[in-house]
C-alpha atoms as a PDB file:
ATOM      1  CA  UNK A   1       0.000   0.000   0.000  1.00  0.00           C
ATOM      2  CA  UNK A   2       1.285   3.639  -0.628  1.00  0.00           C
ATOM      3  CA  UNK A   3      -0.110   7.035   0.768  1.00  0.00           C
ATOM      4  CA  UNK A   4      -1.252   9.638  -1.049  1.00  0.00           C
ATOM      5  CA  UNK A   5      -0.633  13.068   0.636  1.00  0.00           C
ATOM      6  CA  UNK A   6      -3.524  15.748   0.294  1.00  0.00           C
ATOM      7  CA  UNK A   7      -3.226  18.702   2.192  1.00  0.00           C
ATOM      8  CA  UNK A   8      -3.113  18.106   6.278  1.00  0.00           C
ATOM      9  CA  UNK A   9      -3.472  14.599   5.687  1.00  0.00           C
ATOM     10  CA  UNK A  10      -2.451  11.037   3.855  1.00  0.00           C
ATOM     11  CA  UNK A  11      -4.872   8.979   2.298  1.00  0.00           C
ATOM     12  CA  UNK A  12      -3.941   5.358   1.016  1.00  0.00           C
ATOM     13  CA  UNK A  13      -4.089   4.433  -1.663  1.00  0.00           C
ATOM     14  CA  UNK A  14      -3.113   1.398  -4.399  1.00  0.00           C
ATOM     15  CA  UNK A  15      -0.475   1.599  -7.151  1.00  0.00           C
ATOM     16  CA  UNK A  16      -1.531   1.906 -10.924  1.00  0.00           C
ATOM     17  CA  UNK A  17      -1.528  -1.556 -11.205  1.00  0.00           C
ATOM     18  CA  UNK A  18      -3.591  -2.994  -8.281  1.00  0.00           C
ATOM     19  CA  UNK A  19      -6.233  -0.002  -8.269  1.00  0.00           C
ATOM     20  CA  UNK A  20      -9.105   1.026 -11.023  1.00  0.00           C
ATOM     21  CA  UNK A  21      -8.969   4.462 -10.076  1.00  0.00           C
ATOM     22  CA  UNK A  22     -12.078   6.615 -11.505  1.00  0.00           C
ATOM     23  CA  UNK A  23     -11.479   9.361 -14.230  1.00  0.00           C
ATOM     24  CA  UNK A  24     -10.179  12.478 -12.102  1.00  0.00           C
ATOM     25  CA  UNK A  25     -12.826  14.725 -13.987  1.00  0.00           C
ATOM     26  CA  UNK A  26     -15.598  12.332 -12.894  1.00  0.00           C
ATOM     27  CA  UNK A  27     -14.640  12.455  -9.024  1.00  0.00           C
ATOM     28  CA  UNK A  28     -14.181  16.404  -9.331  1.00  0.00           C
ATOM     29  CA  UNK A  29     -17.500  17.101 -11.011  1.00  0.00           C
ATOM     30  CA  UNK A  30     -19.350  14.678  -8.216  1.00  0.00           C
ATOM     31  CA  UNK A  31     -17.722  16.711  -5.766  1.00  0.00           C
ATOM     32  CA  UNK A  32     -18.944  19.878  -7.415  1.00  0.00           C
ATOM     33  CA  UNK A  33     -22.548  18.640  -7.902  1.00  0.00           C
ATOM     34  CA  UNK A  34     -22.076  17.329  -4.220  1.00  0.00           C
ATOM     35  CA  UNK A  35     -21.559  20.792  -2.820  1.00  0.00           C
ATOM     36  CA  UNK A  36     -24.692  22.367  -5.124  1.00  0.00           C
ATOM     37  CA  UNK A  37     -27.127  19.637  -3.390  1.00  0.00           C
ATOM     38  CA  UNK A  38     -26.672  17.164  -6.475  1.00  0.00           C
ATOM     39  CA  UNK A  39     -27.074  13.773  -6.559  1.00  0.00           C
ATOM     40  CA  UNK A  40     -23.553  11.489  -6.308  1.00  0.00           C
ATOM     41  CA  UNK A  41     -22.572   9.348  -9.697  1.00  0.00           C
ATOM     42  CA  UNK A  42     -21.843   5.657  -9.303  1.00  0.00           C
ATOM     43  CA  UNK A  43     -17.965   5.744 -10.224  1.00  0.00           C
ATOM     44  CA  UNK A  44     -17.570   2.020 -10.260  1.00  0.00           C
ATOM     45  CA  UNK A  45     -15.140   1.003  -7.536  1.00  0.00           C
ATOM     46  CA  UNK A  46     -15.190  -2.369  -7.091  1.00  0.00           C
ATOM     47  CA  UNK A  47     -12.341  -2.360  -4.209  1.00  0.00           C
ATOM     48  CA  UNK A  48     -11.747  -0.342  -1.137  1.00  0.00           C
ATOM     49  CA  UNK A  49      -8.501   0.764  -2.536  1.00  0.00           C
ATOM     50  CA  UNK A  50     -10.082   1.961  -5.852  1.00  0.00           C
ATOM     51  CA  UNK A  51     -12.703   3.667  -3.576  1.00  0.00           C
ATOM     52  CA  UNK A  52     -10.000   5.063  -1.356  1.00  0.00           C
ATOM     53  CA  UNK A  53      -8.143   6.517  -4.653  1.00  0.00           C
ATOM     54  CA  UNK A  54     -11.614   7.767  -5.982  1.00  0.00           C
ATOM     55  CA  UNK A  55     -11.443   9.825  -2.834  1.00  0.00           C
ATOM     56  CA  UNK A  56      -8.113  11.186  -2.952  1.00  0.00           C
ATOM     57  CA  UNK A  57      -9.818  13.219  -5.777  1.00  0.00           C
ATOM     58  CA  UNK A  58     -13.431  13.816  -4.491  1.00  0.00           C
ATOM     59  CA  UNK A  59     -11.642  15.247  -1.017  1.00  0.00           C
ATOM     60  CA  UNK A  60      -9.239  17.609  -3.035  1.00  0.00           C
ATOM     61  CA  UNK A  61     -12.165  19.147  -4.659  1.00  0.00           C
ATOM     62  CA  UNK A  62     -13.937  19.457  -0.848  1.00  0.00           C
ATOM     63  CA  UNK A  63     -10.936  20.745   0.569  1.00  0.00           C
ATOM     64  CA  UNK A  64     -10.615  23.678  -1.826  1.00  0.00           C
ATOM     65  CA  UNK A  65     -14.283  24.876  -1.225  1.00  0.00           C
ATOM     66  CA  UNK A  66     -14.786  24.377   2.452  1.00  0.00           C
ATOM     67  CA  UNK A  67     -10.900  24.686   4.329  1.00  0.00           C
ATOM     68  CA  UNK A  68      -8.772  22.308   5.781  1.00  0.00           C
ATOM     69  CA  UNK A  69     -10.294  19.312   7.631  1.00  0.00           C
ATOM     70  CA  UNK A  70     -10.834  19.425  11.016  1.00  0.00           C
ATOM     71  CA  UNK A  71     -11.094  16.102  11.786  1.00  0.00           C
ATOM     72  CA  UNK A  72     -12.096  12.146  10.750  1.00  0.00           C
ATOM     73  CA  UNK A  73     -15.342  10.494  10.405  1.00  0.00           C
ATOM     74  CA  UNK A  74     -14.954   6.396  10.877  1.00  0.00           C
ATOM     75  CA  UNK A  75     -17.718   4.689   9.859  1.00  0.00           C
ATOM     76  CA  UNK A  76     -18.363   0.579   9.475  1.00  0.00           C
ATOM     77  CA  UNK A  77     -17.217   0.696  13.163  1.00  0.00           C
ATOM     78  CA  UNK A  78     -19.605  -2.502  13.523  1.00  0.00           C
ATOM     79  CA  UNK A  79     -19.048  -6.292  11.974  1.00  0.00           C
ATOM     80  CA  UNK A  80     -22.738  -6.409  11.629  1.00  0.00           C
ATOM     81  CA  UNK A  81     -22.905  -3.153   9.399  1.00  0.00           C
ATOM     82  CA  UNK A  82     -19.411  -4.469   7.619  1.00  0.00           C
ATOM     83  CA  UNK A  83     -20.991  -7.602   6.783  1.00  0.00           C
ATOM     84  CA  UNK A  84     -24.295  -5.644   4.974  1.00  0.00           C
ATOM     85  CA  UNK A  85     -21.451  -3.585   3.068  1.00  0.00           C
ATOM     86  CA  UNK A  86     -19.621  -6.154   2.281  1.00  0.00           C
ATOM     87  CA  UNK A  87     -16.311  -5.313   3.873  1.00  0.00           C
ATOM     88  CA  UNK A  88     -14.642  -6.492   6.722  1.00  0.00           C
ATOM     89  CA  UNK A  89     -12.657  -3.116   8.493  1.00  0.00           C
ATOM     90  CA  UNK A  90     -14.115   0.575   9.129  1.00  0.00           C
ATOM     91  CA  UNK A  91     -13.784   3.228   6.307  1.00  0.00           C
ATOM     92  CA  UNK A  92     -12.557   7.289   7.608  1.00  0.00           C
ATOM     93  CA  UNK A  93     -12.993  10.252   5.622  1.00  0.00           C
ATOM     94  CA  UNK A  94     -12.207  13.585   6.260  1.00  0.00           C
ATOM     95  CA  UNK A  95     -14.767  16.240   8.114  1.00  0.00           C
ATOM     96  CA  UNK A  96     -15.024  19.961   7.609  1.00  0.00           C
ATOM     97  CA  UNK A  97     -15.908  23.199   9.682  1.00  0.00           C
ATOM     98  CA  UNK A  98     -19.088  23.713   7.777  1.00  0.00           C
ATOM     99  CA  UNK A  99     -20.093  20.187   8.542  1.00  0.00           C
ATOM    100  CA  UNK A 100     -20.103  20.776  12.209  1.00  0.00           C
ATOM    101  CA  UNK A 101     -23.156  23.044  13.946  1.00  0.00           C
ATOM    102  CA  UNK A 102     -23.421  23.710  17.536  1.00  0.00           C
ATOM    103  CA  UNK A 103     -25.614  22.181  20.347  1.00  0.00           C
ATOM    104  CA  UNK A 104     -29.349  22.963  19.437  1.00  0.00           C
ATOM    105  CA  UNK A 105     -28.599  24.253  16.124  1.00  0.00           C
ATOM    106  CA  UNK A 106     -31.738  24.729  13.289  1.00  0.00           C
ATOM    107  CA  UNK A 107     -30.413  22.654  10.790  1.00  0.00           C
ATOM    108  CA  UNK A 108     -31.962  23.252   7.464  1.00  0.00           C
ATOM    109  CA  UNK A 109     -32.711  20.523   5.294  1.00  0.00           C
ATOM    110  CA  UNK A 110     -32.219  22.500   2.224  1.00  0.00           C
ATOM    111  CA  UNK A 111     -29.514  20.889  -0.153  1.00  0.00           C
ATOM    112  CA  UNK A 112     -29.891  17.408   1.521  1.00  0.00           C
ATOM    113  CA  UNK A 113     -30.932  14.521  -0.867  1.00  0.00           C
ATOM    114  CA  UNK A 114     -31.617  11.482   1.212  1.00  0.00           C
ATOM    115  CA  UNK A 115     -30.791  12.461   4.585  1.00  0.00           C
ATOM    116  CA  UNK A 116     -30.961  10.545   7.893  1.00  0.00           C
ATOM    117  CA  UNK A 117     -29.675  11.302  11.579  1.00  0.00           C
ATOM    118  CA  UNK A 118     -28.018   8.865  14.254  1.00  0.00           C
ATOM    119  CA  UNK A 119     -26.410   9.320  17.941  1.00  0.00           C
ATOM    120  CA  UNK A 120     -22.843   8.909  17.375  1.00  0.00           C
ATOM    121  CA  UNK A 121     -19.615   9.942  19.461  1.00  0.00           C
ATOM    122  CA  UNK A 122     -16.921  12.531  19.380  1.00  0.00           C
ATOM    123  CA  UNK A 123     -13.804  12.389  21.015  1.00  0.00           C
ATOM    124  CA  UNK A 124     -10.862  15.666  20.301  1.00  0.00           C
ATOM    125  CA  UNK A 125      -7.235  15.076  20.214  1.00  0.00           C
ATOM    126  CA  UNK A 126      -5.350  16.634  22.711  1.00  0.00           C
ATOM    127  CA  UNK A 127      -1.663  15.566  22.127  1.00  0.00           C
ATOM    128  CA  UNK A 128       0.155  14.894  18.812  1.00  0.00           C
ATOM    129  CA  UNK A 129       1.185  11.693  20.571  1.00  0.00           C
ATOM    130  CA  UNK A 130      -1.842   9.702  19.517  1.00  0.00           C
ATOM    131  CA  UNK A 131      -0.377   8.940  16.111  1.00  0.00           C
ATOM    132  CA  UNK A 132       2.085   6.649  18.301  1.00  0.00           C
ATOM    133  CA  UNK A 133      -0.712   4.989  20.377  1.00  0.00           C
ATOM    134  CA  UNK A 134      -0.251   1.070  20.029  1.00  0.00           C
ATOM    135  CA  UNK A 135      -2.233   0.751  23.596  1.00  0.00           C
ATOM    136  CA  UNK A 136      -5.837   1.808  24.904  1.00  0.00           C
ATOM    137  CA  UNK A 137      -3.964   3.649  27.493  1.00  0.00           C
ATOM    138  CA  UNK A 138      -1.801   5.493  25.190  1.00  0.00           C
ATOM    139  CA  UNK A 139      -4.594   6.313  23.005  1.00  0.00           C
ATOM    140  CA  UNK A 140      -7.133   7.877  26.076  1.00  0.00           C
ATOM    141  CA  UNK A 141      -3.508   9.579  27.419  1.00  0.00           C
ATOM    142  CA  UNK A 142      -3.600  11.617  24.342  1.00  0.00           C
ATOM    143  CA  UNK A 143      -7.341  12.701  23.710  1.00  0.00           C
ATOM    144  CA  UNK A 144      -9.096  16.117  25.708  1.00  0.00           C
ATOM    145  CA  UNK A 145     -12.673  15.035  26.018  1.00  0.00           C
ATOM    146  CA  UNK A 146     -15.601  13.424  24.483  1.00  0.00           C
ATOM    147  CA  UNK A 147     -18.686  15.052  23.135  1.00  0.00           C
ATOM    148  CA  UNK A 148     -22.137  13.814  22.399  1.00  0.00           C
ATOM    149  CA  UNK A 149     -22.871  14.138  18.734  1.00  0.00           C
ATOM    150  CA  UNK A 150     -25.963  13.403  16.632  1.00  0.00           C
ATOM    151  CA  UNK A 151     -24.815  13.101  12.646  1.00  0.00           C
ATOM    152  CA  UNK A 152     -26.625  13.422   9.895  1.00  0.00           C
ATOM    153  CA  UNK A 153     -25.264  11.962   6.992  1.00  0.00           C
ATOM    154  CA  UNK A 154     -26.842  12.002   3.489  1.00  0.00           C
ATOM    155  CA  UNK A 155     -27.144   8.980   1.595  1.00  0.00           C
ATOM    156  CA  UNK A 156     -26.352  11.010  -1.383  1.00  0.00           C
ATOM    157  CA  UNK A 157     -26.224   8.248  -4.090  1.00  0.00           C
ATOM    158  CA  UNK A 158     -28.212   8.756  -7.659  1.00  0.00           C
ATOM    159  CA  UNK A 159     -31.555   7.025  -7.413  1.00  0.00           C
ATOM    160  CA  UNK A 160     -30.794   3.299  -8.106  1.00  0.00           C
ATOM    161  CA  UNK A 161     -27.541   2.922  -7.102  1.00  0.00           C
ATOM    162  CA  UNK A 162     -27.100   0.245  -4.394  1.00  0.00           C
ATOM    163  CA  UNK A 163     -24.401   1.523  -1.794  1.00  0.00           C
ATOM    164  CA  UNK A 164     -21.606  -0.718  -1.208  1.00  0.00           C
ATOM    165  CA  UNK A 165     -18.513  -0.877   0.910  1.00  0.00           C
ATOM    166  CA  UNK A 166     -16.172   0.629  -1.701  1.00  0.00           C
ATOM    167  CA  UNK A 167     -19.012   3.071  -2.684  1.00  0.00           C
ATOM    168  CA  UNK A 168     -19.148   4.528   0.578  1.00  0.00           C
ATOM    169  CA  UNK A 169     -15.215   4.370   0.859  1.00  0.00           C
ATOM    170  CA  UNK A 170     -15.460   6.889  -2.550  1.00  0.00           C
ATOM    171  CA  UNK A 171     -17.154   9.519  -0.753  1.00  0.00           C
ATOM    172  CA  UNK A 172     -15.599   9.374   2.483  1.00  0.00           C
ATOM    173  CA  UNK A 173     -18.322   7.886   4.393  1.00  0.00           C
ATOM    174  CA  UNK A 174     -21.253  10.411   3.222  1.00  0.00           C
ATOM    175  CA  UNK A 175     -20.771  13.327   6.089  1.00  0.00           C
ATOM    176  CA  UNK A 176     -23.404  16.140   5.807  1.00  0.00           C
ATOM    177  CA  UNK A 177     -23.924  18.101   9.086  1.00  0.00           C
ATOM    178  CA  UNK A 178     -23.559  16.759  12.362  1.00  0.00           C
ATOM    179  CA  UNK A 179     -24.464  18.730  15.827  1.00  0.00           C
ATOM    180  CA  UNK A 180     -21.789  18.539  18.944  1.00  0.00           C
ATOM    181  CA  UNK A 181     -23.135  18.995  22.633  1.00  0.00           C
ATOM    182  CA  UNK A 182     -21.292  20.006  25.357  1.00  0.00           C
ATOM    183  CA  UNK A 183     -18.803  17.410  26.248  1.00  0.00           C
ATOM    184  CA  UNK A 184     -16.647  15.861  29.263  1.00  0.00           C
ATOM    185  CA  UNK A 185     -13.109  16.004  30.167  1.00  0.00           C
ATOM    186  CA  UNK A 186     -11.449  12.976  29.634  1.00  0.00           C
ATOM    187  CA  UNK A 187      -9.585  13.956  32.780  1.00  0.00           C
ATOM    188  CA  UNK A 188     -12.861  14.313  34.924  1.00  0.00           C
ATOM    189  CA  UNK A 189     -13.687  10.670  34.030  1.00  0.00           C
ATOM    190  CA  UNK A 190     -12.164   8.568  37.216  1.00  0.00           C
ATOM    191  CA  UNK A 191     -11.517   5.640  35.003  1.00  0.00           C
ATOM    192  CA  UNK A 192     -11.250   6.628  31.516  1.00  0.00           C
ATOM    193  CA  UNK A 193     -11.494   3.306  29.321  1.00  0.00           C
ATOM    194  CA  UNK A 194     -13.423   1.485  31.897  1.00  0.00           C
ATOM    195  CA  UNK A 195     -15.839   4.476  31.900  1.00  0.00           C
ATOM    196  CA  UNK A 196     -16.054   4.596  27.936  1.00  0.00           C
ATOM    197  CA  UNK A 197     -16.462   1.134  27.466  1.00  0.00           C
ATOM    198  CA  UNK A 198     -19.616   1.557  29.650  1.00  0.00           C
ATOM    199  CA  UNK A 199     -20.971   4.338  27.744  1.00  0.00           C
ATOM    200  CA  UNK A 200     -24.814   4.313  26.683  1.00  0.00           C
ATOM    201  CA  UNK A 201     -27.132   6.557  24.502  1.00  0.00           C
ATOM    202  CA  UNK A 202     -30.630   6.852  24.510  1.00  0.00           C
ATOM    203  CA  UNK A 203     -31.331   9.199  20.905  1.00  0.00           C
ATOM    204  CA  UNK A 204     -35.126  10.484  21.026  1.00  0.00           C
ATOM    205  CA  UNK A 205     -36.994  12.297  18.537  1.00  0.00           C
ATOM    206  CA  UNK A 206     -39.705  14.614  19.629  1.00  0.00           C
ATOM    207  CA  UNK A 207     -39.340  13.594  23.427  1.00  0.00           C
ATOM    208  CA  UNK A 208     -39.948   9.416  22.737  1.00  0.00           C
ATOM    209  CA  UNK A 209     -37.172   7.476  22.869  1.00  0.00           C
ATOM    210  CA  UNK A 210     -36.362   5.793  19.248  1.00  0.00           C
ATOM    211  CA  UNK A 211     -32.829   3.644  19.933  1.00  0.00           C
ATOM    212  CA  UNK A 212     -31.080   2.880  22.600  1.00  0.00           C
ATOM    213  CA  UNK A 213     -27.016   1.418  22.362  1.00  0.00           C
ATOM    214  CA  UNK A 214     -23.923   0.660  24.225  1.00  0.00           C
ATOM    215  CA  UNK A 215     -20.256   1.409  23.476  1.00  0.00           C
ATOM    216  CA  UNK A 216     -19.509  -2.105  22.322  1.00  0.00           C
ATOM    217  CA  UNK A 217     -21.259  -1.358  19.143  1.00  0.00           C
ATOM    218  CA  UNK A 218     -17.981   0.450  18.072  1.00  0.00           C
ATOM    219  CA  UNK A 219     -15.540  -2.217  17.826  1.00  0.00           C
ATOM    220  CA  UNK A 220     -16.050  -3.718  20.926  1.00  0.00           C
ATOM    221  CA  UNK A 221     -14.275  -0.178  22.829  1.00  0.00           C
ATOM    222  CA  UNK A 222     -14.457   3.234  21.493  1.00  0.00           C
ATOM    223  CA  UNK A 223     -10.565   3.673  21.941  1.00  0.00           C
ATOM    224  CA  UNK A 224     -10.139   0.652  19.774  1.00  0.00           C
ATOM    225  CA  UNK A 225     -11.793   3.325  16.656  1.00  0.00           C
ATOM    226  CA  UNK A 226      -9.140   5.726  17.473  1.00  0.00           C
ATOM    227  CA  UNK A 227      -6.401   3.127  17.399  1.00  0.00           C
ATOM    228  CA  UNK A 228      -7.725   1.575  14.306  1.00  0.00           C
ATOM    229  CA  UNK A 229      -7.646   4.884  12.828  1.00  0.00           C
ATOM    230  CA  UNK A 230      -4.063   5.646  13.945  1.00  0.00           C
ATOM    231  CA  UNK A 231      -2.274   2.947  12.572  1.00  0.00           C
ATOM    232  CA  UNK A 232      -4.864   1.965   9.291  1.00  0.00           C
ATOM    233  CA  UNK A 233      -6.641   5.294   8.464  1.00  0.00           C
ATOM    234  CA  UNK A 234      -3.836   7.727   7.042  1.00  0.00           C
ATOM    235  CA  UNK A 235      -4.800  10.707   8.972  1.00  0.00           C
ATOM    236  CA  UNK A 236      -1.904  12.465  10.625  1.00  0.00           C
ATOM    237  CA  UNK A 237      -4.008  13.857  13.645  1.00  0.00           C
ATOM    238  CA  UNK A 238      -2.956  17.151  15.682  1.00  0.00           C
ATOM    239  CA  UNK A 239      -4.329  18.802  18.898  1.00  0.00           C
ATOM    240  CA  UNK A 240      -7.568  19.985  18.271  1.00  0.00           C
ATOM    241  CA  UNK A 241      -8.359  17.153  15.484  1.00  0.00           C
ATOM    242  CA  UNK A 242     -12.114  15.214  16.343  1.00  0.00           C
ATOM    243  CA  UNK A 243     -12.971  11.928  15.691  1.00  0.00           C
ATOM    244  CA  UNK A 244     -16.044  10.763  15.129  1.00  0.00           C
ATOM    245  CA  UNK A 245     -16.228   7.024  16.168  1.00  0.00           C
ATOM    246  CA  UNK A 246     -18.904   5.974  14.406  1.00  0.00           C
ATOM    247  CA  UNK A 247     -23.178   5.033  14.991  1.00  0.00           C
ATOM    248  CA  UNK A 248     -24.461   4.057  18.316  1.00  0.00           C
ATOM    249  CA  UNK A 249     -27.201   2.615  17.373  1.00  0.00           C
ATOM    250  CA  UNK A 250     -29.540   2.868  13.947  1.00  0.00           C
ATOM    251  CA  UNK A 251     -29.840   5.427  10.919  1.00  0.00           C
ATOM    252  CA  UNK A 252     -32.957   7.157  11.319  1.00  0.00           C
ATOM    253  CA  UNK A 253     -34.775   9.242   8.399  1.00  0.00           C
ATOM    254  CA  UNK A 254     -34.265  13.060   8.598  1.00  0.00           C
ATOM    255  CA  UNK A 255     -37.118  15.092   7.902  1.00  0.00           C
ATOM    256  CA  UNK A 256     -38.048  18.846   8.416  1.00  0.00           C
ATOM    257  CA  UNK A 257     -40.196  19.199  11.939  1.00  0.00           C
ATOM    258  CA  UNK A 258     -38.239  16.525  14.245  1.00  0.00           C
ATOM    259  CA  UNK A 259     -36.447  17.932  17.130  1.00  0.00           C
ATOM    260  CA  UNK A 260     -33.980  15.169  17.973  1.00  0.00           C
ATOM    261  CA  UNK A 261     -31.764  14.476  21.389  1.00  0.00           C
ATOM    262  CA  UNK A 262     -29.414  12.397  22.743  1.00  0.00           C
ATOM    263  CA  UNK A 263     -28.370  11.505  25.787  1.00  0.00           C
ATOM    264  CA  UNK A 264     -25.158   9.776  27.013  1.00  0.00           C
ATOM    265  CA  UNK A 265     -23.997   8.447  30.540  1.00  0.00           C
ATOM    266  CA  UNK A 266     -20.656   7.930  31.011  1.00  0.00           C
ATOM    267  CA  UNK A 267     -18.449   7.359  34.309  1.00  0.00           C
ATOM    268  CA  UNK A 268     -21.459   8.303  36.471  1.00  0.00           C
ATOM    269  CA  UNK A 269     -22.191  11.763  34.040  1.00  0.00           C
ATOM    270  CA  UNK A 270     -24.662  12.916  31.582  1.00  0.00           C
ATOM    271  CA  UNK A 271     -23.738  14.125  28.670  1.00  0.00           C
ATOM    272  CA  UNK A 272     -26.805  15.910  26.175  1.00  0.00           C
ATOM    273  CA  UNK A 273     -27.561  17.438  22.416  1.00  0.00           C
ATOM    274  CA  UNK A 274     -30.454  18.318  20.797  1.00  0.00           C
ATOM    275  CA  UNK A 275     -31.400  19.899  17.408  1.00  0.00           C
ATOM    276  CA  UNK A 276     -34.446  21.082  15.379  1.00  0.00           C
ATOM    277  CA  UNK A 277     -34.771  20.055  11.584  1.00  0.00           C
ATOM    278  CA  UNK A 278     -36.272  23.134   9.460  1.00  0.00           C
ATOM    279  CA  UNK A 279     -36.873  22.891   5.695  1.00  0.00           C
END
């Protein structure tokens, strides 16, 4: 495997021989039609690596309209969701500022296409040292808190096209908009990975409770994510970087009227975020 380097980051990908890379122009236009609220092209990847290269290209165009990345979303962070997909390890791709809205947000639904929403989980880097982290101890050492976060990703895909593993690898996991509560110190937690590993999350949509999940969902530990993502993603992750670990729970259709929450408990603490969908 090589690495591609693309601004902040490295992204893997194959060489010219093992990989079926998409035409560049096809990637950059999807990206353009992506950011205009149009629909995403099938660019027929059959691997992860020629979805990963397919990337490479779509992210470029991203980066150029929205700013650096601020961070990584992992998603596939369950072997039951692999399995559906078709794959057998998670899939990152990059986040951006504009992606990212504030606890109880009004988040339009204007320029979505098939949107959905699901409790997930944030944690921020706090020390460059978690791109050595071979150890759940090593990783926690090196991250500042955890928030409670409720994405929304967008099943973008043109009408008929099934998603697959490599698909979703292509265009970095689908991101959208996401909302980020208040979070929790990883220092404040008396027993960090013992604390996260019992980490729950009731999601509820206009005050009834709609999914309920546990922190084994993301590969059995949530620091397991970040140390997947250290030494397989390609991300070179600095203080200040998040890290979305992936769903707790189900995807959820998005439409205009819900008012959506969360709620986590963690270490004996309540974490909380909420958000209103508007047309």
């Amino acid at each position: 495997m090589k690495w591609l380097v693309l601004g902040a980051f490295l992204l893997p990908f194959a060489g010219a021989g093992q990989a079926a890379c998409p035409d560049g122009s096809l990637m950059q236009n999807a990206a353009r039609g992506w950011i205009a609220g149009q629909r995403l092209p099938d660019p027929q990847v059959r691997t992860l690596e020629d979805g990963l290269c397919a990337y490479a290209t779509f992210r470029s165009v991203l980066e150029a309209e929205l700013g650096a990345p601020v961070g990584v979303k992992v998603g596939f962070t369950s072997k039951p969701v692999q399995e559906k997909f078709g794959i057998d390890a998670p899939v990152a791709g990059a986040l951006f500022a504009p992606m990212l809205l504030p606890d109880g947000a009004r988040v339009s639904m204007a320029g979505s296409r098939t949107p959905f929403y699901e409790a997930d989980l944030i944690v921020t880097v706090g020390d460059a040292a978690i791109m050595q982290a071979k150890t759940r101890e090593e990783a926690v050492a090196a991250l500042k808190d955890l928030r409670p976060f409720v994405e929304l990703p967008d099943m973008a895909l043109q009408k008929g096209v099934t998603p697959t593993g490599p698909l979703m690898a292509a265009y970095g996991v689908t991101p959208w908009r996401g909302v980020l509560g208040r979070g929790i110190a990883i220092a404040d937690l008396k027993d960090p990975i013992s604390d996260l590993a019992g980490l729950t999350v009731s999601l509820r949509v206009d005050g009834k409770t709609v999914d309920t999940a546990q922190a084994d969902m993301l590969l059995e530990h949530p620091l397991d994510v970040v140390l997947w993502l250290v030494e397989h993603g390609g991300y070179d992750l600095k203080p200040g970087s998040v890290i979305s670990l992936g769903s707790l729970g189900s995807l959820h259709p998005a439409q205009a009227g819900q008012r959506v929450a969360a709620v986590y408990r963690v270490g004996g603490k309540t974490m909380h975020v909420d958000l209103s969908l508007v047309p």
